[in-house]
N, C-alpha and C. Protein backbone atom coordinates (compact mmCIF):
# COMPACT_ATOMS: atom_id res chain seq x y z
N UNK A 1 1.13 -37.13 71.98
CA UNK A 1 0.46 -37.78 73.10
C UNK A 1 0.60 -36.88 74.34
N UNK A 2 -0.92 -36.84 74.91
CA UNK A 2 -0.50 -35.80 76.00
C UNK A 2 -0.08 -36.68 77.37
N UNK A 3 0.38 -35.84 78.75
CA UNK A 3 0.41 -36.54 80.05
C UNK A 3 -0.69 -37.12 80.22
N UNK A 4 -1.83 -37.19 80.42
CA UNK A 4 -2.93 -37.90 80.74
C UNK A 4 -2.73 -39.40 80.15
N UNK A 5 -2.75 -39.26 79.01
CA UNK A 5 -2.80 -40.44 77.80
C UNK A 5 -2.14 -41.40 78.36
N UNK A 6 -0.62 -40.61 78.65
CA UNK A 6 0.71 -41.19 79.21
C UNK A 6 0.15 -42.11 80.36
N UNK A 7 -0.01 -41.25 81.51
CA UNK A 7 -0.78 -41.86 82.66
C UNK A 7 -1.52 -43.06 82.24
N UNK A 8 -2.49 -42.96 81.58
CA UNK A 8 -3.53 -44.42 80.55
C UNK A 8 -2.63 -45.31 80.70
N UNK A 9 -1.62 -45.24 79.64
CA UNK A 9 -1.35 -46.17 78.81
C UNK A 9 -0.12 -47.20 80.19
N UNK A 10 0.26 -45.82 81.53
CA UNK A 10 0.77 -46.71 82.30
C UNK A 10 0.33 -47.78 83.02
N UNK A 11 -1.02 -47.06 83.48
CA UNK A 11 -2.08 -48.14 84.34
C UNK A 11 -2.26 -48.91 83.57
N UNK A 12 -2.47 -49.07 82.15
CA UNK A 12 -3.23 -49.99 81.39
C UNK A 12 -1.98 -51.10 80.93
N UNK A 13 -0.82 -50.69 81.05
CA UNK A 13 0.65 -51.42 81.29
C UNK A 13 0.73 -52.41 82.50
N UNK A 14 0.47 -52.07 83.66
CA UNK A 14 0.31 -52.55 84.76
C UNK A 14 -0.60 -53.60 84.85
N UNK A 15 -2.02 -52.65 85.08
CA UNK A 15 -3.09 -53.94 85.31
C UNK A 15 -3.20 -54.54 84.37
N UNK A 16 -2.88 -54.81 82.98
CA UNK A 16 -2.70 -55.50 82.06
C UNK A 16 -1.96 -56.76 82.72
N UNK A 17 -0.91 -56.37 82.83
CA UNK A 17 0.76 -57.06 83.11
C UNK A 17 0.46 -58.10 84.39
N UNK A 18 -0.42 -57.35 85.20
CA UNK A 18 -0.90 -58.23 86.55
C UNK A 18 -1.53 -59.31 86.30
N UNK A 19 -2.22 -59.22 85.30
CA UNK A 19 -3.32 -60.31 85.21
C UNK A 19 -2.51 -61.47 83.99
N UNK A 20 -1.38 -61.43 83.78
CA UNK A 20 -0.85 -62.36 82.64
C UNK A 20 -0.24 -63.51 83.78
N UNK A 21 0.42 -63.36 85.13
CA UNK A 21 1.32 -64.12 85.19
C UNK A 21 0.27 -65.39 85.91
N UNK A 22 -1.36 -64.78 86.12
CA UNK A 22 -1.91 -65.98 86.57
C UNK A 22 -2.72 -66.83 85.05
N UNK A 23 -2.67 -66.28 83.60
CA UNK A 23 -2.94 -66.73 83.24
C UNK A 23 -1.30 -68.18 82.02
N UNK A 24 -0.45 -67.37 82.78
CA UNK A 24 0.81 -68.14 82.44
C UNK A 24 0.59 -69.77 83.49
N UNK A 25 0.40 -69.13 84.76
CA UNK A 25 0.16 -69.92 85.64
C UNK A 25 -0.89 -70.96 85.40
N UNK A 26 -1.89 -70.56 85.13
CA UNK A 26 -2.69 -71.64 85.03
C UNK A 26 -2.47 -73.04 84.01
N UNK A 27 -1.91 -72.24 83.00
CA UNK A 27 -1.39 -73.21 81.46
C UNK A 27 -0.51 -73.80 81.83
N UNK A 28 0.64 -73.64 82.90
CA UNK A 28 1.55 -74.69 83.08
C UNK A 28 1.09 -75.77 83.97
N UNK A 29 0.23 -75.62 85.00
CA UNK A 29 0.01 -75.80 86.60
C UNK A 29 -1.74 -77.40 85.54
N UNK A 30 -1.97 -76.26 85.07
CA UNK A 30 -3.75 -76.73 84.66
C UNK A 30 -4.48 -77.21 85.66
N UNK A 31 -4.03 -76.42 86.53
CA UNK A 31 -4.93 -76.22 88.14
C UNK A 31 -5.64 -74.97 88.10
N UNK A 32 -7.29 -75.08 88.09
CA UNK A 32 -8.46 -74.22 87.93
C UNK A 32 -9.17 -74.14 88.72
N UNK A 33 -8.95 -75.03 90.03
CA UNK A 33 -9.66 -75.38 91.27
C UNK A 33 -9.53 -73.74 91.69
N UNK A 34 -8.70 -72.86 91.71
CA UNK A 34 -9.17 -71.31 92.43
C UNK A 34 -9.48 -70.72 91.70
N UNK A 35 -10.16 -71.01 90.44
CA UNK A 35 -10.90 -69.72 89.35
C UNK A 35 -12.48 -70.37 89.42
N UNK A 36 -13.13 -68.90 89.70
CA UNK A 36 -14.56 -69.30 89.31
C UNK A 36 -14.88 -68.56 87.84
N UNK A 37 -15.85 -69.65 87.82
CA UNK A 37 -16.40 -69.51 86.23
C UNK A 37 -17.20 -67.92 86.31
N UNK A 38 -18.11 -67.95 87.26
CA UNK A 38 -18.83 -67.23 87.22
C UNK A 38 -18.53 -65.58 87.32
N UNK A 39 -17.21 -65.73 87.95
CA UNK A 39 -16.43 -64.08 88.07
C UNK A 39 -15.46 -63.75 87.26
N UNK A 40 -15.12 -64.95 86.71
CA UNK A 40 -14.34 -64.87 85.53
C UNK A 40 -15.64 -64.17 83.91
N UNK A 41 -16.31 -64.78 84.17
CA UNK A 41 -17.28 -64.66 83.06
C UNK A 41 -18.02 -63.18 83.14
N UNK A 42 -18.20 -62.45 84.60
CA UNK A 42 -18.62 -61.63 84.78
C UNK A 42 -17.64 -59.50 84.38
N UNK A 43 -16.21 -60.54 84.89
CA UNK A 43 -15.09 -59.52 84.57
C UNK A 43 -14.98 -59.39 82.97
N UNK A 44 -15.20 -60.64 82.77
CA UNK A 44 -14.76 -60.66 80.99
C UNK A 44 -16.30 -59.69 80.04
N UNK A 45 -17.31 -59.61 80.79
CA UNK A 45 -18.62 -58.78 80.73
C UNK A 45 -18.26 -57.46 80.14
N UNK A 46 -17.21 -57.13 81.92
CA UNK A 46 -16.98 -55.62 82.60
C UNK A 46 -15.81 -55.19 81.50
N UNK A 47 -15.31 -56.04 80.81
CA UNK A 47 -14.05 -55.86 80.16
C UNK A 47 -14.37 -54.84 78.82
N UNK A 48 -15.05 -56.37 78.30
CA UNK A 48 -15.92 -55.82 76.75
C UNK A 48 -16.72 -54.16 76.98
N UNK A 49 -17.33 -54.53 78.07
CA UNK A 49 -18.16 -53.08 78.01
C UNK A 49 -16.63 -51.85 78.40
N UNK A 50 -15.91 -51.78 79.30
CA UNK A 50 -15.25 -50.94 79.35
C UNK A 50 -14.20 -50.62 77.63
N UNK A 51 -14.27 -52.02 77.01
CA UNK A 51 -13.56 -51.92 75.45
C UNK A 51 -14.63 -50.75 75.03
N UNK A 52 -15.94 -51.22 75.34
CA UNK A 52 -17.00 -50.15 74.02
C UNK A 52 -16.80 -49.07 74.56
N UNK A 53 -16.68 -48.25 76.02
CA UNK A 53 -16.47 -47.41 76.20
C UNK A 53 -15.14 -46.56 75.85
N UNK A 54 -14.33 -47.25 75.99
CA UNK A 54 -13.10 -46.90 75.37
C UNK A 54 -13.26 -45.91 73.85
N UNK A 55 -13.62 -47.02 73.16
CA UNK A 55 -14.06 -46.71 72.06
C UNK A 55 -14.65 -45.65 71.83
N UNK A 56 -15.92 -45.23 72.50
CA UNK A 56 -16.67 -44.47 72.04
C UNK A 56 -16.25 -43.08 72.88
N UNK A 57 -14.76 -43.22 73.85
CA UNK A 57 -14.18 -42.06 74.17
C UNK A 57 -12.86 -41.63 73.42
N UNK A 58 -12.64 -42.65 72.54
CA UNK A 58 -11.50 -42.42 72.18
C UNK A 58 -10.28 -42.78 73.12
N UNK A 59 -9.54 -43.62 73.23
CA UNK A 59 -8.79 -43.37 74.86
C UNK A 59 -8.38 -44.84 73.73
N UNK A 60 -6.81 -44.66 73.34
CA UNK A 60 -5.99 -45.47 72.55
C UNK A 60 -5.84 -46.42 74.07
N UNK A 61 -5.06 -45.88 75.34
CA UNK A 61 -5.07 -46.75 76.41
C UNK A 61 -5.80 -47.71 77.58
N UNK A 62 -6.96 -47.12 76.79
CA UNK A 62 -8.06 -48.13 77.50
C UNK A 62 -8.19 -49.16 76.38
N UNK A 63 -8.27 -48.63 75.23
CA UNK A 63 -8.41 -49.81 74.47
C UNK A 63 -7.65 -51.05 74.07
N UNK A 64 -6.03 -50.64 74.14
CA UNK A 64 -4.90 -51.58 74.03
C UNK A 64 -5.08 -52.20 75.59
N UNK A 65 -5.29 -52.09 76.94
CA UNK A 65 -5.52 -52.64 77.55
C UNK A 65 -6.67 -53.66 77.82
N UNK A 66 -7.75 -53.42 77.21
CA UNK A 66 -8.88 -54.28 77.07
C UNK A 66 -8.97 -55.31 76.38
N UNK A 67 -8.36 -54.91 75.61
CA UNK A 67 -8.30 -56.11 73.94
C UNK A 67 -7.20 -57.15 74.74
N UNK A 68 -6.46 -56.78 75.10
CA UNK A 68 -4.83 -57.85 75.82
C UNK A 68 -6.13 -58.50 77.27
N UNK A 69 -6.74 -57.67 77.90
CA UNK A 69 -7.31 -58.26 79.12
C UNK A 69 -8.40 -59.18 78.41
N UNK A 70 -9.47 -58.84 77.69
CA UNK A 70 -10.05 -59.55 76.73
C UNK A 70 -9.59 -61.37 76.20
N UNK A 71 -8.32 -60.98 75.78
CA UNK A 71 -8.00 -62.22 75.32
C UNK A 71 -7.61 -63.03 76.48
N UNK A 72 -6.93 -62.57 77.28
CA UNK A 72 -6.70 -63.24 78.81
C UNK A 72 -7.41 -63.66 79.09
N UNK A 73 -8.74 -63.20 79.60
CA UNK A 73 -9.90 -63.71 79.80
C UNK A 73 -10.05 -64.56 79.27
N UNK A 74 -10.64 -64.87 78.04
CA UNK A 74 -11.09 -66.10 77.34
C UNK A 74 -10.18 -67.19 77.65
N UNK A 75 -8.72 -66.97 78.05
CA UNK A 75 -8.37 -67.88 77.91
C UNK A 75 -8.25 -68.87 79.38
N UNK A 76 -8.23 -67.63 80.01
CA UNK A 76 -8.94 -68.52 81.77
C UNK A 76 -9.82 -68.93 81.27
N UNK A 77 -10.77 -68.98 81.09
CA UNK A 77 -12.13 -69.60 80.64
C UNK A 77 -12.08 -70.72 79.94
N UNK A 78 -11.58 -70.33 78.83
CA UNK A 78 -10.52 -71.86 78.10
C UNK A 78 -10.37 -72.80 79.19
N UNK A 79 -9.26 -72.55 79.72
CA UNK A 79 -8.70 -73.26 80.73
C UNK A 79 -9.56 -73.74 81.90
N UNK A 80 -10.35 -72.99 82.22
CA UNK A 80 -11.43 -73.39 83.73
C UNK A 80 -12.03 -74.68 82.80
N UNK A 81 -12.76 -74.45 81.65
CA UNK A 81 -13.77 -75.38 81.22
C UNK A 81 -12.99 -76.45 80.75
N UNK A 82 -11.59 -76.39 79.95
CA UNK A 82 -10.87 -77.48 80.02
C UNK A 82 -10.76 -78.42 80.55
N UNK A 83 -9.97 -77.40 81.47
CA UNK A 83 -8.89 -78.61 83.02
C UNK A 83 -9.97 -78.76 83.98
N UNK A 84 -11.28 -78.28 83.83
CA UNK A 84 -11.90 -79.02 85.25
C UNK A 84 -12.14 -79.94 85.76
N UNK A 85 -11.89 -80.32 87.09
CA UNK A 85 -12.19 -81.53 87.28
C UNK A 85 -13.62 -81.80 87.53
N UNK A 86 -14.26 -82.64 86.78
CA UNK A 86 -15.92 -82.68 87.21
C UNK A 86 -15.72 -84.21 88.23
């Protein structure tokens, strides 16, 4: 594995890692009143497409980060359409 990769796989450690403790949050709390559907749905878009790109660059650290952000996603989404209050 070269330094670059290294670098990847740190950012993709991080902003990965950032985005778990609001989806921990939400599952205990099942307060969705500050997530929108619509930017949630739009990131989870930007996600998948940055997965295919990954892919089609080869880049092991974009991809282990996408797939973990990926599932996060869905699961805000889960949760927004759940717990909302209509």
């Amino acid at each position: 594995m070269d330094h670059i990769e290294i670098i990847g796989f740190t950012a993709a450690f991080l902003t990965t890692a950032a985005f778990l403790p609001q989806v921990y949050k939400t599952w205990n709390t099942k307060d969705v009143s500050g997530l929108s559907l619509p930017m949630l749905s739009m990131f989870l878009i930007g996600i998948i497409l940055w997965l295919i790109y990954a892919f089609y660059i080869h880049s092991p650290s974009m991809i282990a980060a996408n797939v973990i952000t990926i599932g996060s996603s869905f699961l805000l989404i889960y949760f927004k359409i759940k717990y909302n209050k209509r």
